[in-house]
C-alpha atoms as a PDB file:
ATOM      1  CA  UNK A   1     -26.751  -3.925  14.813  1.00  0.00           C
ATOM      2  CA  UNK A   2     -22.847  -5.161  13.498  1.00  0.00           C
ATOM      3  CA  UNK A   3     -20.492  -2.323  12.924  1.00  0.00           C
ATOM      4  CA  UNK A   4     -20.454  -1.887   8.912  1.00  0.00           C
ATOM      5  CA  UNK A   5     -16.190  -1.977   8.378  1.00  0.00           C
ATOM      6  CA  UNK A   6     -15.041   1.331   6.936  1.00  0.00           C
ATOM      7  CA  UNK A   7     -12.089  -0.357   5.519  1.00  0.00           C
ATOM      8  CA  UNK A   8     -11.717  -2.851   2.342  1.00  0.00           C
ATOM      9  CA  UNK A   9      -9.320  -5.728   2.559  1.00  0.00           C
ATOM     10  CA  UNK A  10      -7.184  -4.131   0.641  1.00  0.00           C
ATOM     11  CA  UNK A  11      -7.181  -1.399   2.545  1.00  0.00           C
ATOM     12  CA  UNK A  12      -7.231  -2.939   6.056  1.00  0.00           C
ATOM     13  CA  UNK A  13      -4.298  -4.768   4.951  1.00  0.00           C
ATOM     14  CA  UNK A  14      -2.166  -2.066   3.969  1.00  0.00           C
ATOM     15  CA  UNK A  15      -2.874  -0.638   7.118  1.00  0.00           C
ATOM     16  CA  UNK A  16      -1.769  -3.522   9.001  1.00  0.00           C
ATOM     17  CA  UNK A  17       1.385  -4.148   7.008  1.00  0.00           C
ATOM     18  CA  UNK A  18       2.491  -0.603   7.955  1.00  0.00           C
ATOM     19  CA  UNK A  19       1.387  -0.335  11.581  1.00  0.00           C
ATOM     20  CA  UNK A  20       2.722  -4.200  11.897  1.00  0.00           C
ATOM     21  CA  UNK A  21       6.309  -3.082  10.273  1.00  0.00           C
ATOM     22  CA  UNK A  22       6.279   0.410  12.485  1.00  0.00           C
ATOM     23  CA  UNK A  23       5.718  -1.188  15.658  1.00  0.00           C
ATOM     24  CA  UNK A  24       8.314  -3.795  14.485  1.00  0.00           C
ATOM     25  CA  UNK A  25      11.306  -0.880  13.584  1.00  0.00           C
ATOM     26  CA  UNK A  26      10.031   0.074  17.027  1.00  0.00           C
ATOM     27  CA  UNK A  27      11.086  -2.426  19.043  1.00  0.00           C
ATOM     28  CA  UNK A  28      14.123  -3.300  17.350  1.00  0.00           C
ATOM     29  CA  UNK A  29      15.839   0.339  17.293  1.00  0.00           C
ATOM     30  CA  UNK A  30      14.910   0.498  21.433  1.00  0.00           C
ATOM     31  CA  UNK A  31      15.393  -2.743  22.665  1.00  0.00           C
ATOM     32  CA  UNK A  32      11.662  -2.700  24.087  1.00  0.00           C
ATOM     33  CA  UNK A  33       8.450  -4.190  24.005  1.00  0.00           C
ATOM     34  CA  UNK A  34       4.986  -2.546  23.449  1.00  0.00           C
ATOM     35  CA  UNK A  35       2.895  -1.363  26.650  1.00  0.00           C
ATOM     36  CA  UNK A  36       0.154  -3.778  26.100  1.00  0.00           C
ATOM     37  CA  UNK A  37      -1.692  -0.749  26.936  1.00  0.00           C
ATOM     38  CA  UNK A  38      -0.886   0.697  23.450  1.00  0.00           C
ATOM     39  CA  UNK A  39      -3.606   2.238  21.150  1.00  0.00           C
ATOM     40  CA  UNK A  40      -3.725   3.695  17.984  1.00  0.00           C
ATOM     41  CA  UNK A  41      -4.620   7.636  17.612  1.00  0.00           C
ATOM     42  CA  UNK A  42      -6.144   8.587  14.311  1.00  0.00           C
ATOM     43  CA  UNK A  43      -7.503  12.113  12.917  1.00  0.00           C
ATOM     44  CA  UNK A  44     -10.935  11.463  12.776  1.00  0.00           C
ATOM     45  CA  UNK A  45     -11.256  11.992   8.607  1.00  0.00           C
ATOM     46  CA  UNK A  46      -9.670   8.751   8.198  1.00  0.00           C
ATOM     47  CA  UNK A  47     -11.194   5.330   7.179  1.00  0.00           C
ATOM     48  CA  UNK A  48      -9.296   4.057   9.850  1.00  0.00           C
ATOM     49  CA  UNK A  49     -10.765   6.172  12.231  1.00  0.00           C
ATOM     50  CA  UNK A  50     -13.936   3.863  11.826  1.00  0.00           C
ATOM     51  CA  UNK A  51     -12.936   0.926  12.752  1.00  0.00           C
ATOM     52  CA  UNK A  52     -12.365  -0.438  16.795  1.00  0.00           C
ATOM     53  CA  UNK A  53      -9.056  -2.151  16.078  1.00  0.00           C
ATOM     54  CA  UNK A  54      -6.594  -3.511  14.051  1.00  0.00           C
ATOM     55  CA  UNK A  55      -3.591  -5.548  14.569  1.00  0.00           C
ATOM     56  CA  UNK A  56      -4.794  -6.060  18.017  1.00  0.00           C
ATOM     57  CA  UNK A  57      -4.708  -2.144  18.998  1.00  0.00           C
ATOM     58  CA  UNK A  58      -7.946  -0.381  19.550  1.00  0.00           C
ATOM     59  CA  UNK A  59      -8.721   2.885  17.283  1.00  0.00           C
ATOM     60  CA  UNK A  60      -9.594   5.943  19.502  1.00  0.00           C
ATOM     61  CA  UNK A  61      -9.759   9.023  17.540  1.00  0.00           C
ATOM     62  CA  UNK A  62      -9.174  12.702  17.749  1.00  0.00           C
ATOM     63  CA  UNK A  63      -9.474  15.614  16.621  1.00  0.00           C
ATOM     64  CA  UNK A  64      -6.432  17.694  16.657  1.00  0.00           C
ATOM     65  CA  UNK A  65      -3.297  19.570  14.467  1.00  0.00           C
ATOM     66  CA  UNK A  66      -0.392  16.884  14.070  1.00  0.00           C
ATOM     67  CA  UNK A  67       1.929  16.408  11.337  1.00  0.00           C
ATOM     68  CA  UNK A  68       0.583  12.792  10.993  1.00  0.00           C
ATOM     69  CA  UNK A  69      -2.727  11.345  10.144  1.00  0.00           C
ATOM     70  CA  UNK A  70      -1.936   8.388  13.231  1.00  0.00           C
ATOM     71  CA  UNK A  71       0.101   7.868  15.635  1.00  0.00           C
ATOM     72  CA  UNK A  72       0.743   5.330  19.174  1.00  0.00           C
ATOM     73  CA  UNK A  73      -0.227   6.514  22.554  1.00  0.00           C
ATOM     74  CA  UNK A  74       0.017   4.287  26.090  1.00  0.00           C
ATOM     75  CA  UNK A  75      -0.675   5.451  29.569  1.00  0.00           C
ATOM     76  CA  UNK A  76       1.802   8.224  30.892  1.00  0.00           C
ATOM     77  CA  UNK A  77       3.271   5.951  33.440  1.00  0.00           C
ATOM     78  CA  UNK A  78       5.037   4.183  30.684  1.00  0.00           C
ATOM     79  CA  UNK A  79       7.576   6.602  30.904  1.00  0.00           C
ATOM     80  CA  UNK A  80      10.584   4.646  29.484  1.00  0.00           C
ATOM     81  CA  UNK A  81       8.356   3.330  26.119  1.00  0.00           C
ATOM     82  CA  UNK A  82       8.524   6.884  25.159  1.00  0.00           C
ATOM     83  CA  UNK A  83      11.594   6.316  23.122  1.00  0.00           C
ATOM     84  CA  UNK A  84       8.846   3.520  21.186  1.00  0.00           C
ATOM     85  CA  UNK A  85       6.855   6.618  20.223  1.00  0.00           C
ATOM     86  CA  UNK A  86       9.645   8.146  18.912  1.00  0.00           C
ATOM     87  CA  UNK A  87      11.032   5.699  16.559  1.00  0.00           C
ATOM     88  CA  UNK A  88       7.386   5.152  14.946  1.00  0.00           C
ATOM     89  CA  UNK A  89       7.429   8.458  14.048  1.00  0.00           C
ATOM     90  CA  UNK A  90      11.175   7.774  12.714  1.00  0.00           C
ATOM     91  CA  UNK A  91       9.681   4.921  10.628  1.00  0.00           C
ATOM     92  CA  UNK A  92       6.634   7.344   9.048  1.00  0.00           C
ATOM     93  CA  UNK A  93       8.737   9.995   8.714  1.00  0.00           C
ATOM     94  CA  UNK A  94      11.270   7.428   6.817  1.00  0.00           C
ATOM     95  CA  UNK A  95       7.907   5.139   5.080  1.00  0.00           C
ATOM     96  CA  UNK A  96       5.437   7.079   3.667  1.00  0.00           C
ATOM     97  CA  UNK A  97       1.904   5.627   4.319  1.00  0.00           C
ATOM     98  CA  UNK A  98       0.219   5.088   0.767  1.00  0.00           C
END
């Protein structure tokens, strides 16, 4: 049985736009390039939490306090992307989502 989508175009899209232009601030404020490792971590009451991927990240969720509804996460041994983690929270903190 297919996967019913959780997410309406509309929806999906404005999702995109803003994970597309975080990861985008991202790269250009550190110089680096994405771990192709790199998911996305959403609290599990979001829409977003239903779905398996989107712009070519898989969705893993959790369950957990954090000042933001979702976030990027790669393997620990990526220990120099860090500073990619950092300015994605710059850009939400900067860009509220909605």
């Amino acid at each position: 049985m297919k996967k019913i989508d959780p997410l309406n175009a509309e929806r999906r899209s404005k999702y995109a736009d803003y994970i597309t232009a975080a990861l985008s601030f991202a790269t250009s404020e550190t110089g680096l390039q994405w771990p192709v490792a790199t998911i996305i971590i959403a609290k599990n009451y979001l829409k977003l939490a239903g779905v398996d991927e989107i712009v070519g990240l898989r969705v893993y969720v959790v369950d957990m306090s954090s000042p933001v509804d979702f976030t990027v996460a790669f393997p620990s041994y990526c220990e120099d992307e860090r500073r990619l983690q950092t300015a994605f929270r710059e850009y939400q903190e900067l860009h509220d989502f909605d």
